[in-house]
Protein backbone atom coordinates (compact mmCIF):
# COMPACT_ATOMS: atom_id res chain seq x y z
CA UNK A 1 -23.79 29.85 48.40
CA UNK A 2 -25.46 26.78 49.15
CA UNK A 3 -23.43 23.55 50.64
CA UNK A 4 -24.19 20.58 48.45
CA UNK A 5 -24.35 17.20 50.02
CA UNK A 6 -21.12 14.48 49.32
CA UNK A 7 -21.64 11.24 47.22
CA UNK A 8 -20.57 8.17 49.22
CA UNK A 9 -20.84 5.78 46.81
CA UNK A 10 -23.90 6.22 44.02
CA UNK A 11 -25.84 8.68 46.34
CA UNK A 12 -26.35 11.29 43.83
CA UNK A 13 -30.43 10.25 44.21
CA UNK A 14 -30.47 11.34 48.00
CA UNK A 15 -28.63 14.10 47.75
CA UNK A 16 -30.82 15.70 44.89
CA UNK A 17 -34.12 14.38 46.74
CA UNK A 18 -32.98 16.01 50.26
CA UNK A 19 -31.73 19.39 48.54
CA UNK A 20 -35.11 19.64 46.54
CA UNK A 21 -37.12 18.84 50.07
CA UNK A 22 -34.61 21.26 51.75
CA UNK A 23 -35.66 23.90 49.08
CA UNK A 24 -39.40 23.80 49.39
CA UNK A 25 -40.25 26.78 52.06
CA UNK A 26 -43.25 24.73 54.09
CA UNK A 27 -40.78 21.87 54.61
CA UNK A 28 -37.91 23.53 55.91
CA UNK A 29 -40.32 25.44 58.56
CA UNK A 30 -41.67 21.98 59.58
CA UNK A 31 -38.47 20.74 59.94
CA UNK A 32 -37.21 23.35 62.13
CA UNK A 33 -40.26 23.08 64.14
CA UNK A 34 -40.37 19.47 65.01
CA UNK A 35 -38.94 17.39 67.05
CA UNK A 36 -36.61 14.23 66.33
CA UNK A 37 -38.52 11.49 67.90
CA UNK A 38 -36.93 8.63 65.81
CA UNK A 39 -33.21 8.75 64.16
CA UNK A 40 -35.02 9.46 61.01
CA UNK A 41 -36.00 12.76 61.61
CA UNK A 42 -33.70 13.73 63.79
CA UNK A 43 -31.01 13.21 61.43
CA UNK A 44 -33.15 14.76 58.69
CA UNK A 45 -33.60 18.27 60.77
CA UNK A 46 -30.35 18.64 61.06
CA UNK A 47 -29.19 18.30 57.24
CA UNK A 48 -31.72 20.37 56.50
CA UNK A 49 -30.52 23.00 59.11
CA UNK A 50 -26.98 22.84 57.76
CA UNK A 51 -28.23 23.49 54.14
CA UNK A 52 -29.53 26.65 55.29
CA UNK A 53 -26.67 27.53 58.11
CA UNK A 54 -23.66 25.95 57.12
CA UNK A 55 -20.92 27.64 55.20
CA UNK A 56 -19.14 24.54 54.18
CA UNK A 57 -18.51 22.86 51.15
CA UNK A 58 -19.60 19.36 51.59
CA UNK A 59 -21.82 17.86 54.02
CA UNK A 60 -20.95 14.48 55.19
CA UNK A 61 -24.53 12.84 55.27
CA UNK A 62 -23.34 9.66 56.74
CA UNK A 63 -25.72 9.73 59.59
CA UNK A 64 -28.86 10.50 57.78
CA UNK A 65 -28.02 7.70 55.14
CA UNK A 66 -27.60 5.08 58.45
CA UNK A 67 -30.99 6.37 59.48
CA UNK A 68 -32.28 5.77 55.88
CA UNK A 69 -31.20 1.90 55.39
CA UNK A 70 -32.71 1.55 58.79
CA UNK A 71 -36.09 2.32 57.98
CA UNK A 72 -36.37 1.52 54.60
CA UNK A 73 -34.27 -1.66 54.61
CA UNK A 74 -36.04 -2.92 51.51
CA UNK A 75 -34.02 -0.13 49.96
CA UNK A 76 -30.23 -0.82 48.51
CA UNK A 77 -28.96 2.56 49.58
CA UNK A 78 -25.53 2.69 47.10
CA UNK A 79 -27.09 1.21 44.18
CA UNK A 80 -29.05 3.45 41.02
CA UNK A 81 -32.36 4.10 42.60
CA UNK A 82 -34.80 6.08 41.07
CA UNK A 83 -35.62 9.67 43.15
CA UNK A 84 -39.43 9.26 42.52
CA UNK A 85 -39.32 6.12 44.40
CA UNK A 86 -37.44 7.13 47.12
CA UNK A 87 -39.08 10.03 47.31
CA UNK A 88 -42.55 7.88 48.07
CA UNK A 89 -40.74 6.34 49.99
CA UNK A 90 -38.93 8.48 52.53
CA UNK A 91 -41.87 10.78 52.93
CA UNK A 92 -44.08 7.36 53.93
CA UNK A 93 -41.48 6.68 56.45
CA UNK A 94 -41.15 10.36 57.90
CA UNK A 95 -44.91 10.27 57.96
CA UNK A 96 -45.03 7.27 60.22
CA UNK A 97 -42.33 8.73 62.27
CA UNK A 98 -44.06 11.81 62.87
CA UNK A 99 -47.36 10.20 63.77
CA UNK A 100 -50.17 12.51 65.41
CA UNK A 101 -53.67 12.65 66.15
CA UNK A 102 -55.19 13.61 62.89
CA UNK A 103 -57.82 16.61 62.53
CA UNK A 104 -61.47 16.47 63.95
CA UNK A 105 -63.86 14.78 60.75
CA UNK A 106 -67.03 15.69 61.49
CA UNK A 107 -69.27 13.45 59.24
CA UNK A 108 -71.67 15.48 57.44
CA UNK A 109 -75.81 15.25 58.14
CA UNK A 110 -77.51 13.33 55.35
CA UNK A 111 -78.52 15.85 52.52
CA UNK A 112 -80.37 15.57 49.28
CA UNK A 113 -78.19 17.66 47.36
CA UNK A 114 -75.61 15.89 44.33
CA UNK A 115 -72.70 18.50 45.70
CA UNK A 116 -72.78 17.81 49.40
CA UNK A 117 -73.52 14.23 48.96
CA UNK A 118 -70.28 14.11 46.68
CA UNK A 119 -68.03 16.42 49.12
CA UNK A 120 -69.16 14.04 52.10
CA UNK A 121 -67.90 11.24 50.41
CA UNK A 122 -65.15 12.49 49.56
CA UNK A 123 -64.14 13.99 52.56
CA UNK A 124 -64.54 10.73 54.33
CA UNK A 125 -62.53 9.11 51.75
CA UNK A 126 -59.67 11.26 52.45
CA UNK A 127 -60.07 10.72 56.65
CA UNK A 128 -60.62 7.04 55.91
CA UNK A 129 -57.06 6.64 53.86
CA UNK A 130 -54.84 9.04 56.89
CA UNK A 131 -56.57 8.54 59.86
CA UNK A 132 -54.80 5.68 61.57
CA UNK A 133 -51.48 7.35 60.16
CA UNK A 134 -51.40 11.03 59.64
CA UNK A 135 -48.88 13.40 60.52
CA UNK A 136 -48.59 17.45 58.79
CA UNK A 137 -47.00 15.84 56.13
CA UNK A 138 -50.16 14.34 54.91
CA UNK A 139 -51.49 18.11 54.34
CA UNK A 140 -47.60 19.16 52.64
CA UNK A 141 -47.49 16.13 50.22
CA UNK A 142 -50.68 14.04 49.21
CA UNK A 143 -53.48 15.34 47.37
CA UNK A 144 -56.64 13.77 46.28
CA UNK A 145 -57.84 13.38 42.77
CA UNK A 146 -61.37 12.61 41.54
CA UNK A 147 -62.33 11.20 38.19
CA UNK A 148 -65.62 11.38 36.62
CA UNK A 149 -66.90 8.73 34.49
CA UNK A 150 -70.11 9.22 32.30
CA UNK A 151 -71.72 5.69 30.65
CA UNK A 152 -71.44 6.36 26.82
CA UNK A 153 -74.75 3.93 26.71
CA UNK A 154 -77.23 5.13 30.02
CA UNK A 155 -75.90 8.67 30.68
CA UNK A 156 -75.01 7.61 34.47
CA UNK A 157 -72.47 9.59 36.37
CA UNK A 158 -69.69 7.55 38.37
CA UNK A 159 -67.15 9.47 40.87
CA UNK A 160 -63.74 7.71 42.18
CA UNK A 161 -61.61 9.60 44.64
CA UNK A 162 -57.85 8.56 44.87
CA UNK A 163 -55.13 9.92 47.47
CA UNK A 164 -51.65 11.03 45.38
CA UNK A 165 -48.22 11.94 46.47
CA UNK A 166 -46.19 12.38 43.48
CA UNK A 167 -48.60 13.02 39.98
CA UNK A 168 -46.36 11.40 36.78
CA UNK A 169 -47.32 13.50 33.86
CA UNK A 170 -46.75 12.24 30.05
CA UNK A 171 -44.73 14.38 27.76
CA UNK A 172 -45.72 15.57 24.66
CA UNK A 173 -46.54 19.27 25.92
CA UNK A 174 -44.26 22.53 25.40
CA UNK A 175 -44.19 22.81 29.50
CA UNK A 176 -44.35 21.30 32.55
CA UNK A 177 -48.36 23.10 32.31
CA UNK A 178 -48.88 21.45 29.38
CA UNK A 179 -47.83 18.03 30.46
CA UNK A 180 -50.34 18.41 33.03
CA UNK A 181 -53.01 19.54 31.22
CA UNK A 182 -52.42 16.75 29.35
CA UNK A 183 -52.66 14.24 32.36
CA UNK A 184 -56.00 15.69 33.56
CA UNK A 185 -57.28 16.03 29.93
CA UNK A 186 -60.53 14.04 29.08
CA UNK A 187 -60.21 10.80 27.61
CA UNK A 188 -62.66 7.96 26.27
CA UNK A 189 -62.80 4.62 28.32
CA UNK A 190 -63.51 1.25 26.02
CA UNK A 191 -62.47 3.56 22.98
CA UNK A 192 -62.94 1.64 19.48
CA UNK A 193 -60.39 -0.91 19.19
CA UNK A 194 -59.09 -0.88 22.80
CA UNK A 195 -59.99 -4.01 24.88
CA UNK A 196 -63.22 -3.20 27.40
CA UNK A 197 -61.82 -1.73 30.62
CA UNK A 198 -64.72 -0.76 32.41
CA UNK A 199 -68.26 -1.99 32.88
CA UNK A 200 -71.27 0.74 33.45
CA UNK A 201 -72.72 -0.76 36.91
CA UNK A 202 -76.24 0.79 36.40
CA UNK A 203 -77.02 -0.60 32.71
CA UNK A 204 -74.46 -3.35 32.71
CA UNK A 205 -72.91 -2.24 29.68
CA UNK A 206 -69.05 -1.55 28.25
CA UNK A 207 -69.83 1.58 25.94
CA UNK A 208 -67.37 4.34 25.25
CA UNK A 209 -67.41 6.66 27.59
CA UNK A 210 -66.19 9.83 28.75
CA UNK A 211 -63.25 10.38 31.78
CA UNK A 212 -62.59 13.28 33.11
CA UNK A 213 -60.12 14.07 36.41
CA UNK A 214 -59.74 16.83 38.63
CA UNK A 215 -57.93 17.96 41.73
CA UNK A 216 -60.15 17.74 45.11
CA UNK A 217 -57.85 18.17 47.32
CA UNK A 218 -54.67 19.66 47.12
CA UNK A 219 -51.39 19.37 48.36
CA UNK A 220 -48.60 22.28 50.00
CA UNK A 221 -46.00 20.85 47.81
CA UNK A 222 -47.16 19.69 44.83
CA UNK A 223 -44.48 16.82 43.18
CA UNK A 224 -44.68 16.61 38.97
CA UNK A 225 -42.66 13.51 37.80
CA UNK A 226 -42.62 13.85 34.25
CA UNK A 227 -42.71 10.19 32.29
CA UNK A 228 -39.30 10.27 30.42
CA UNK A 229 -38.88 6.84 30.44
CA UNK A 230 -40.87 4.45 28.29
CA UNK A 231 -42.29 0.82 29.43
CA UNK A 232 -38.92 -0.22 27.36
CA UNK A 233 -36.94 2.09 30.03
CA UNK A 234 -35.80 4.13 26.82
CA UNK A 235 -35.34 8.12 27.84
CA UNK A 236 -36.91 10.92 26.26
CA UNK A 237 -34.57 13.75 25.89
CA UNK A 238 -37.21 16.26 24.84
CA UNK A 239 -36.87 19.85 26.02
CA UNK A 240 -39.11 21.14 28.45
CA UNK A 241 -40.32 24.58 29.39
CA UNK A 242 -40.49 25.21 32.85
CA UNK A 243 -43.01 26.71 34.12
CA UNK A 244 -41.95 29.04 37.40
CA UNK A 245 -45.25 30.22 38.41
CA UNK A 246 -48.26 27.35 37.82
CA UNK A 247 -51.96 28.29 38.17
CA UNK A 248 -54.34 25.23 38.78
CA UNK A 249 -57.33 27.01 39.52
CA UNK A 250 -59.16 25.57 36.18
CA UNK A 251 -58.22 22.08 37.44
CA UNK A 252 -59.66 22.05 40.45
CA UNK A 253 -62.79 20.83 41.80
CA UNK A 254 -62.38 21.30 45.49
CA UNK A 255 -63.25 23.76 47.97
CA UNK A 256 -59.33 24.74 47.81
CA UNK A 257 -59.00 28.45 47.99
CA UNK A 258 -55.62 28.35 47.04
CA UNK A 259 -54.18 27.72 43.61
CA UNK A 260 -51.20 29.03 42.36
CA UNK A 261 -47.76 27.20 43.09
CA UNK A 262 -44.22 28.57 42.69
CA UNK A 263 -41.80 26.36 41.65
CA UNK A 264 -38.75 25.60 44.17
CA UNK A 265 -36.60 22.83 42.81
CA UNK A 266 -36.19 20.30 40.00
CA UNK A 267 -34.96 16.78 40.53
CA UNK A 268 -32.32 16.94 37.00
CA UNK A 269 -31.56 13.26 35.44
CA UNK A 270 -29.07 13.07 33.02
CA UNK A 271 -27.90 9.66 31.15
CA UNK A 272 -29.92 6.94 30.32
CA UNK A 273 -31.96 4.18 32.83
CA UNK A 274 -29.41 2.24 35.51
CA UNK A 275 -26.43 4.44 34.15
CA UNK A 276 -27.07 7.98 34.45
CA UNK A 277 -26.41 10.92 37.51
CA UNK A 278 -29.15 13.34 39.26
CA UNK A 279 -28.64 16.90 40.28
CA UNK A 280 -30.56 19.83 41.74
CA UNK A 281 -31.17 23.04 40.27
CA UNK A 282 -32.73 25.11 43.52
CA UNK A 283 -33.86 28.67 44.32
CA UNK A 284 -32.83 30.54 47.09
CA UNK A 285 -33.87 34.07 48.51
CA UNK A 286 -34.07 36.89 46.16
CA UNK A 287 -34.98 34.46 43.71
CA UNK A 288 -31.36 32.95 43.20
CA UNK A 289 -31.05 30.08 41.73
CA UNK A 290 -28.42 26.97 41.87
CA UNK A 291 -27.50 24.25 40.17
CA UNK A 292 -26.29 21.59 42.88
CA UNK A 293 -24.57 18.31 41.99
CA UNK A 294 -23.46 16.85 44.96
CA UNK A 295 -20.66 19.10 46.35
CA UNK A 296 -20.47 21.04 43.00
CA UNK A 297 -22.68 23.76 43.26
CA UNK A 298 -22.65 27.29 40.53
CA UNK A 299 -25.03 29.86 40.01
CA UNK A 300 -27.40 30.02 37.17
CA UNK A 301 -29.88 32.10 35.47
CA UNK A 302 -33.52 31.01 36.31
CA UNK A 303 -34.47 27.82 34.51
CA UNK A 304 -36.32 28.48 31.35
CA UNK A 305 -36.31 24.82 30.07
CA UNK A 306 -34.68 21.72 30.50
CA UNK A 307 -34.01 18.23 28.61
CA UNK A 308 -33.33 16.68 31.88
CA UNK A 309 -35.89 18.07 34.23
CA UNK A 310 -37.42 14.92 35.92
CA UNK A 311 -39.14 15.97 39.18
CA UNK A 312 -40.16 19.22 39.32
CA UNK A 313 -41.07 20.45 43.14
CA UNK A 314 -44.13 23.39 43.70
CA UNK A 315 -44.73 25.14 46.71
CA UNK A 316 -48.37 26.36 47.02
CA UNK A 317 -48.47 30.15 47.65
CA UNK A 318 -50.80 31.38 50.38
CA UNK A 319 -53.32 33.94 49.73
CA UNK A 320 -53.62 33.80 46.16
């Protein structure tokens, strides 16, 4: 059985957040194997331990919640927050906590070919954006996406490279794969009667043009936040499939060898904007899954879809 967390006061956010983190494999070994320099992760490691060696009912997360409003004091701790928020934010404060000396970047010799010249530049994108504050979870949680614009007017080719930690997908697919597809799907900049967005640098023009994005770089634990809330904050109910194995080979553009994720956890938000309740649904070994809400916790078939399905947590497997 797996302990759930207790709700002291409109915590049903951090609990779901830290059993979903708790539940993704390359976490809970980084957990175990650091050390708690700062309150922060010290407290951390050991909720995380007890979810995986405790027997009780209800963990009292009292410390790890005094460790939170400490170092994100911007953050109202027993108020509605929304997970993908604190989510950013928790894993940016565990990441300057567990500050390190980042991996050697060796800048590449000057070469005349369009691929190396692009992977160059986007390598030292990626070291410029973590260098003065990496830590392993910078290889666990951020990716790096790269877009590809080509001038609808001159034909010229323009890259931009941007770091990600959670990707927010639209709906409007049968699955979560579909909701993806649809995020990395090509689109038309300056399309006919949209106001020009974008300016071709080479023949100073504003033509339609075509977008196209792909992964570079990409993340341990990929995050999906799928958009169920429009700019009105109304909430799309729409059932979901959920996808338990997701390939993303045909989306990437990076050397990655390693493409297929397996899907660990899914943040659940049920209600409407500023009045609703989150829960976990989490697999354990032997592919068991769980639905967790707070100190509730029952067994359940593997999810096949869901209308509340918010955050939906992959692990990347090795080797495939």
């Amino acid at each position: 059985m797996v302990p759930g967390i207790a709700n002291l006061g409109n915590t049903c956010y951090f609990n779901t957040a830290v059993q979903c983190l708790a539940h993704c494999p390359g976490f809970v070994a980084l957990m175990k194997s650091t050390e708690g320099k700062t309150s922060l992760v010290s407290q951390l490691k050991d909720v995380v331990g007890l979810l995986w060696e405790s027997d009780t009912q209800g963990i009292m997360p009292r410390g790890l919640l005094g460790a939170v409003k400490e170092s994100i004091p911007s953050l109202y701790i027993h108020e509605e927050n929304d997970i993908q928020e604190f989510l950013v934010l928790l894993i940016d404060r565990l990441n300057t906590a567990m500050k390190c000396d980042p991996p050697q970047f060796d800048e590449e010799a000057a070469t005349t070919k369009p691929w190396e010249r692009l992977k160059a530049k986007v390598d030292a994108a990626w070291h410029q954006s973590h260098a003065k504050d990496y830590s392993p979870l910078v290889d666990m949680f951020h990716g790096q996406s790269i877009s590809q614009v080509v001038c609808g007017n001159c034909g010229k080719i323009f890259h931009n490279y941007e770091p990600f930690t959670t990707l927010c997908v639209p709906l409007g697919a049968d699955t979560v794969a579909g909701c993806l597809e649809r995020y990395l799907d090509h689109e038309h900049v300056n399309a006919e009667g949209e106001d020009a967005c974008w300016k071709c640098d080479a023949c100073k023009q504003s033509p339609k043009s075509l977008k196209s994005t792909k992964f570079w770089r990409l993340p341990d634990v990929l995050m999906l936040v799928v958009k169920r809330f429009t700019p009105t904050l109304q909430k799309n109910h729409a059932r979901l499939g959920v996808d338990r194995v997701l390939n993303v080979r045909k989306y990437s553009l990076g050397p990655s060898p390693h493409n297929t994720y397996d899907l660990c956890a899914i943040a659940c938000h049920s209600g409407s904007y500023g009045s609703g309740h989150y829960h976990a649904i989490c697999r354990r070994p032997g592919n068991k899954w769980y639905v967790v809400d707070d100190t509730n916790v029952n067994a359940v078939p593997a999810p096949e879809s869901s209308r509340n399905g918010y955050v939906f947590f992959y692990q990347r497997r090795r080797g495939s």
